[in-house]
Structure formats: C-alpha cells, structure tokens
N, C-alpha and C. Protein backbone atom coordinates (compact mmCIF):
# COMPACT_ATOMS: atom_id res chain seq x y z
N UNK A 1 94.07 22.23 1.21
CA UNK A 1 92.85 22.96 0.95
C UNK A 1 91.98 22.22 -0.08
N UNK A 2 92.53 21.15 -0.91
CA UNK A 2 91.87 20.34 -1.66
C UNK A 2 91.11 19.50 -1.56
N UNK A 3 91.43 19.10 -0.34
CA UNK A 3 91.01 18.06 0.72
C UNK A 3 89.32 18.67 1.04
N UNK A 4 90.00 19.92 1.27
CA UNK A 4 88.51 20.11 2.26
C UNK A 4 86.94 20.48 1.29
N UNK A 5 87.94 21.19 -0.07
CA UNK A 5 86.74 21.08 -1.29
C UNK A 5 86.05 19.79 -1.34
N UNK A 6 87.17 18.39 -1.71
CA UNK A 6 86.54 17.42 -2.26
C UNK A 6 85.73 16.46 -1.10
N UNK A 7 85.81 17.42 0.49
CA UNK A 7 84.89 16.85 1.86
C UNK A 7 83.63 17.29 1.39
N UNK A 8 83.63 18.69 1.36
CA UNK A 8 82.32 19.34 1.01
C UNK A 8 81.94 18.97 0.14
N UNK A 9 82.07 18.64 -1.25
CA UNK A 9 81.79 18.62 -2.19
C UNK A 9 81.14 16.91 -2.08
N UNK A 10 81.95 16.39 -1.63
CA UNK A 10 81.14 14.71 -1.88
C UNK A 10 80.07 14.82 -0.44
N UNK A 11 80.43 15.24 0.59
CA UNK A 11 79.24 15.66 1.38
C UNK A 11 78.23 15.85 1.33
N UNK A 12 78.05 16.82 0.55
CA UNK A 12 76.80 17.79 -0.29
C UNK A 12 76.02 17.03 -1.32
N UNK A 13 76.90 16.15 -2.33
CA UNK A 13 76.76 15.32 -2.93
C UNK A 13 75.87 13.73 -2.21
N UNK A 14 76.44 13.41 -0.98
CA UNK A 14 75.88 12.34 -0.83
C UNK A 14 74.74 12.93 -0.26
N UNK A 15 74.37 14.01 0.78
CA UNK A 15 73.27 14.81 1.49
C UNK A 15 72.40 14.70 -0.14
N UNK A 16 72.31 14.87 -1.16
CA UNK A 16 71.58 15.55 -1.87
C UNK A 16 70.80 13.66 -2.02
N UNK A 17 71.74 12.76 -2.65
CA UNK A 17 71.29 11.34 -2.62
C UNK A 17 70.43 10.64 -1.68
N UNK A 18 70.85 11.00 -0.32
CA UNK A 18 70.19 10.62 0.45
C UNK A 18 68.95 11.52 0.72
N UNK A 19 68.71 12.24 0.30
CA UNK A 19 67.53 13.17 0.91
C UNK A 19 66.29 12.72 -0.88
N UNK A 20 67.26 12.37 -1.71
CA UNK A 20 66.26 12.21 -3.00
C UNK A 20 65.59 11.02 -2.52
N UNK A 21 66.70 9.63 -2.43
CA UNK A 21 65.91 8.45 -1.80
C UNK A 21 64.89 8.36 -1.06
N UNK A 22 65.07 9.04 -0.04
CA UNK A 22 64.18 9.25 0.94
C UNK A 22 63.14 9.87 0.56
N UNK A 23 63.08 10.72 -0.17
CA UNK A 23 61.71 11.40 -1.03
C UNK A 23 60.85 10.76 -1.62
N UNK A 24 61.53 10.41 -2.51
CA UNK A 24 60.99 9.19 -3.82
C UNK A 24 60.33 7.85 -3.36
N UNK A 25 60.87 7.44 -1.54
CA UNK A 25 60.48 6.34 -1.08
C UNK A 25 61.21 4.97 -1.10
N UNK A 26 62.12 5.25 -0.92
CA UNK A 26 63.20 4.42 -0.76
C UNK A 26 63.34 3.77 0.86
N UNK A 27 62.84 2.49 0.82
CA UNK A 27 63.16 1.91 2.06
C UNK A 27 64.37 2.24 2.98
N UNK A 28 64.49 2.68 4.22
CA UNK A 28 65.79 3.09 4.36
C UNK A 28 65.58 3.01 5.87
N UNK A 29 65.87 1.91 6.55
CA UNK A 29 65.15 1.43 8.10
C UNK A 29 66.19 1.74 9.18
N UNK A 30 66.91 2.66 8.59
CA UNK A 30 68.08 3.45 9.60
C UNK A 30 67.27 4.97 10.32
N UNK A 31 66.63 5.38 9.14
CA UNK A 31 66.11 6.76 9.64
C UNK A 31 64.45 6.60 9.41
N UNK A 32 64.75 7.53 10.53
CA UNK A 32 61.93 7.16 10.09
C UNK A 32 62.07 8.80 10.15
N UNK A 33 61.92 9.62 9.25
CA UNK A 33 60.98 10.96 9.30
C UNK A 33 60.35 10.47 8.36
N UNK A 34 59.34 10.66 9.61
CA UNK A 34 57.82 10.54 8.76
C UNK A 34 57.32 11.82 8.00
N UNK A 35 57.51 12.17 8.91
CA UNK A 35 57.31 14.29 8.30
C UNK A 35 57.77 14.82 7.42
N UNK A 36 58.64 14.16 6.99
CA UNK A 36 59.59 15.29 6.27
C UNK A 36 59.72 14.70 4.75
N UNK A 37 59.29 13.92 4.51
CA UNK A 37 59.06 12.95 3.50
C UNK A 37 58.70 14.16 2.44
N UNK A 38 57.84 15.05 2.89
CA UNK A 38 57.65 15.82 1.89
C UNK A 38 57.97 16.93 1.35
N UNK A 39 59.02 17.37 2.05
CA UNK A 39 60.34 18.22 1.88
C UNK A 39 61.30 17.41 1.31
N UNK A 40 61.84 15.77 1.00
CA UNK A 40 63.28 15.48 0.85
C UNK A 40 63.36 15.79 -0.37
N UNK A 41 62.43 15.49 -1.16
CA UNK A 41 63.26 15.72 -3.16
C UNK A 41 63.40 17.24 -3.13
N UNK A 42 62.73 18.05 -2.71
CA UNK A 42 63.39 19.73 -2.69
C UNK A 42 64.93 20.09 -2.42
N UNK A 43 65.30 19.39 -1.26
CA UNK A 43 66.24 19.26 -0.06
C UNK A 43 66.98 18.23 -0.96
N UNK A 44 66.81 17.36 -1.52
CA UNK A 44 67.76 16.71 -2.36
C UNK A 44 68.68 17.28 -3.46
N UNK A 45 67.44 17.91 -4.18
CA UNK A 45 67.93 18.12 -5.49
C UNK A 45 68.46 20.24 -4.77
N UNK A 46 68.46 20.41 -3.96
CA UNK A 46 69.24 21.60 -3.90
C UNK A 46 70.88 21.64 -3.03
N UNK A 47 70.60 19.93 -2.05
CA UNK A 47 71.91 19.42 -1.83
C UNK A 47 72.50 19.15 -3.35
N UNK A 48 71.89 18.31 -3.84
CA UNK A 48 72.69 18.25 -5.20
C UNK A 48 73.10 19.41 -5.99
N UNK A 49 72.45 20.06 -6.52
CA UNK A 49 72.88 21.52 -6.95
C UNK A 49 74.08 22.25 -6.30
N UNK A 50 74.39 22.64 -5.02
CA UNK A 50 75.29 22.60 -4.10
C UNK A 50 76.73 22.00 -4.07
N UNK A 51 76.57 20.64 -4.21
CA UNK A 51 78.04 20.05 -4.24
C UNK A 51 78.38 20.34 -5.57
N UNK A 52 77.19 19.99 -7.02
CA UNK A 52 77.90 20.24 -8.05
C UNK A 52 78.53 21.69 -8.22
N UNK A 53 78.09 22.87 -7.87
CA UNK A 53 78.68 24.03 -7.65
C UNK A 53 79.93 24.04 -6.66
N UNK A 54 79.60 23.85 -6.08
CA UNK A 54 80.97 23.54 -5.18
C UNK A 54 81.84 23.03 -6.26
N UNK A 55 81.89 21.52 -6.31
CA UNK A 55 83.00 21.03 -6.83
C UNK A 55 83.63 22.18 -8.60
N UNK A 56 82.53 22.62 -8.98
CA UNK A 56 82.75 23.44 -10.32
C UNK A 56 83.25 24.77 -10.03
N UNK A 57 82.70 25.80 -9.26
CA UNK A 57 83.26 26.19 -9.25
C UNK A 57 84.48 26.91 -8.14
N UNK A 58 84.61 26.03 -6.92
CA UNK A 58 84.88 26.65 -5.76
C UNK A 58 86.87 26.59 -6.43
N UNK A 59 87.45 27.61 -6.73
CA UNK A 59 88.79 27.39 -7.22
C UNK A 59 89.97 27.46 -5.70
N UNK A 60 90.41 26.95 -5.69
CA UNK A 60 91.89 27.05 -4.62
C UNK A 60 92.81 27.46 -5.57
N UNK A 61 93.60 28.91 -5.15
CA UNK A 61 94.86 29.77 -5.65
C UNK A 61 95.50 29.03 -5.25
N UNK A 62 96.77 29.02 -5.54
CA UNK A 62 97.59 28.35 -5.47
C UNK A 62 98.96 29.29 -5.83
N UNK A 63 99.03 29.95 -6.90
CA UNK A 63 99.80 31.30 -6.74
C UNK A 63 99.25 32.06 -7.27
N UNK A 64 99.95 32.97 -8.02
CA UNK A 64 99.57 34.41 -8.57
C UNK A 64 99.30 34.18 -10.24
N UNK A 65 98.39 34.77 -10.85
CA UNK A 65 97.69 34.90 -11.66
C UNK A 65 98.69 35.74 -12.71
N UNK A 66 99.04 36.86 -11.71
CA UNK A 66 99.58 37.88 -12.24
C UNK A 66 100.77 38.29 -13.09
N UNK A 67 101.22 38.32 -14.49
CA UNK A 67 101.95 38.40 -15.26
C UNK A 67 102.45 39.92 -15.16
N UNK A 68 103.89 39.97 -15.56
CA UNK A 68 104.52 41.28 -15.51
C UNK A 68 104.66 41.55 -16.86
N UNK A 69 103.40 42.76 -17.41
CA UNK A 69 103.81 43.30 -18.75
C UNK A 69 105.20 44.07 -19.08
N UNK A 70 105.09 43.93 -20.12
CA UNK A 70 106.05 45.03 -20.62
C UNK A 70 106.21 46.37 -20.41
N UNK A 71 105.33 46.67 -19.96
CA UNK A 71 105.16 48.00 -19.56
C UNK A 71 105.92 48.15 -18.11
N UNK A 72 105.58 47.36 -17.35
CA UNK A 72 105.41 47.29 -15.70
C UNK A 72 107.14 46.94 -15.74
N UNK A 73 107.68 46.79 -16.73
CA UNK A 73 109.61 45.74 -17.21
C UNK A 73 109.58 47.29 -17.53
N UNK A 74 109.60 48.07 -18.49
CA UNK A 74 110.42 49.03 -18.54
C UNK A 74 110.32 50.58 -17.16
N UNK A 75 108.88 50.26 -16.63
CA UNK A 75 108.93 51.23 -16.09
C UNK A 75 109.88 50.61 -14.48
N UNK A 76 110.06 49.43 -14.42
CA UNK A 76 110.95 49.10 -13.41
C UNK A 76 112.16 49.15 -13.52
N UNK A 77 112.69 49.18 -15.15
CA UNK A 77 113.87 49.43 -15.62
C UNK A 77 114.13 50.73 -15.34
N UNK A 78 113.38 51.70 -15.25
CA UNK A 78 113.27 52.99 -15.64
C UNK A 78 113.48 53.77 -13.74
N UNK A 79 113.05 52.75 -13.04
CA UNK A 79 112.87 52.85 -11.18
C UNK A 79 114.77 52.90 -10.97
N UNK A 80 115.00 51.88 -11.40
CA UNK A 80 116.06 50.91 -10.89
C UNK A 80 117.11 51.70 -11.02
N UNK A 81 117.50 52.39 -12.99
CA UNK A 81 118.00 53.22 -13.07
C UNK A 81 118.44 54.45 -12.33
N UNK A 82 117.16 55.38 -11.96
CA UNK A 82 117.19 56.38 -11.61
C UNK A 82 117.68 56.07 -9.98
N UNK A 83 117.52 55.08 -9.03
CA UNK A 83 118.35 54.82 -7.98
C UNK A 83 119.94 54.85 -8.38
N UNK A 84 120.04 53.92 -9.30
CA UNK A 84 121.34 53.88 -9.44
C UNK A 84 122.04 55.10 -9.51
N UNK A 85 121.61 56.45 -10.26
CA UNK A 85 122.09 57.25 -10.46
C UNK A 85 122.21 58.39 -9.11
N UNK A 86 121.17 57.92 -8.26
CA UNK A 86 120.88 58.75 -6.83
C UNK A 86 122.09 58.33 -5.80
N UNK A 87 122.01 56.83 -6.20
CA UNK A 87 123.26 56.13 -4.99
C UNK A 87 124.83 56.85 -5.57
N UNK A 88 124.71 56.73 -7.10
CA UNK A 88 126.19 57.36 -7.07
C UNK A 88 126.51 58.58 -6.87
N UNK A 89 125.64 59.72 -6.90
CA UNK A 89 125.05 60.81 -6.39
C UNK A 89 125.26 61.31 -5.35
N UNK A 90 125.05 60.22 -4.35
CA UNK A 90 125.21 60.17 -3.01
C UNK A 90 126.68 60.05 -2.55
N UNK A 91 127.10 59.12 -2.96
CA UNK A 91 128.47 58.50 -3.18
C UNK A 91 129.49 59.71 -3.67
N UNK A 92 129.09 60.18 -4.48
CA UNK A 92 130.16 61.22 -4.89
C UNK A 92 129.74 62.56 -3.71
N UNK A 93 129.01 63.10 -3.36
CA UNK A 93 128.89 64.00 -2.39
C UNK A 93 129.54 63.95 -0.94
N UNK A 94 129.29 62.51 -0.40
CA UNK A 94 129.79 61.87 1.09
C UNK A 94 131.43 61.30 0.65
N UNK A 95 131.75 61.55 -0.42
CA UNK A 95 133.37 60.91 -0.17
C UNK A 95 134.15 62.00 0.37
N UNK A 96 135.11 61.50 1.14
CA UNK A 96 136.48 62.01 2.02
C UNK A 96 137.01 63.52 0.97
N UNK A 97 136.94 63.27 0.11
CA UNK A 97 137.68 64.25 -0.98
C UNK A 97 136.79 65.77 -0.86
N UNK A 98 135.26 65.32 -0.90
CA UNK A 98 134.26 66.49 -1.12
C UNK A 98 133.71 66.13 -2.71
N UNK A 99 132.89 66.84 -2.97
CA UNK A 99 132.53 66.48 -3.83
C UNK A 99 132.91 66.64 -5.73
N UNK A 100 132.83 65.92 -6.74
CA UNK A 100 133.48 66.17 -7.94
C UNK A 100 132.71 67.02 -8.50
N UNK A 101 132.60 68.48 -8.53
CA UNK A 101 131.77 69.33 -9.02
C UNK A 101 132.57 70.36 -10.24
C-alpha cells in the first residue's frame, strides 16, 4: 500500500512540474497545446499542492492505534471472573452426584 502512495504522490508531483514548465514557457517539442498554455501554471501549482498533500498527509494503518486502559484490564478481569464462577456453577449442578447444596 506504500507503493501505491509513493505512485501517486510522485505522479502528482511530476504532473504539477510538467504543467508549471509548460506555463512559464519552457520549450518542450514532445507536446504543442497551444491552448492551454494559459491554464498550465494554475494546473501546475494545484498538481503540486496535491502530491505534497498526498505524500503528507495520506497515512497507511498498519495496525491498531488502540491501547488497553486500565480500566478496560480490570473490567475484563472482572468479565473473566464472573464466567469462571458460572462454569463452576454449572459444573456443580450437571455432576452425576446432583448438586452440592
């Protein structure tokens, strides 16, 4: 997934270069818009804006953020317990004998 940030991101990046050149008047005898000459530094500098956002802030997770308070530890302590006490519960009711009452 890193891969595909740092595609976009230098993408966007070179789109923004090439569209400034071309604005500013930069010989460039691969491409002729004649027309558009006066749209490229707009179209440049908002390709540029673009990749630098991209590359800043587009984040890839990777795991979990998420920390287990203290709180979330005792009240699981507090879960875990109360099974335990249900299973033996159980256990003493379903044995062969009947139950220890």
């Amino acid at each position: 997934m890193g891969f595909l940030k740092f595609f976009v991101a230098i993408l966007a990046l070179l789109a923004g270069v090439f569209f400034l050149a071309l604005g500013l008047g930069a010989d460039l005898p691969a491409v002729e818009f004649k027309d558009f000459k006066a749209q490229s530094v707009p179209i440049g500098i908002a390709f540029l804006v673009f990749g630098v956002a991209i590359a800043k802030f587009w984040t890839i997770a990777t795991e979990s953020k998420h920390t287990v308070t203290s709180e979330e530890m005792d009240a699981l302590g507090g879960i875990r317990k109360r099974i335990t006490e249900i299973t033996e519960t159980v256990k003493k009711l379903s044995s062969p004998r009947g139950p220890d009452l």
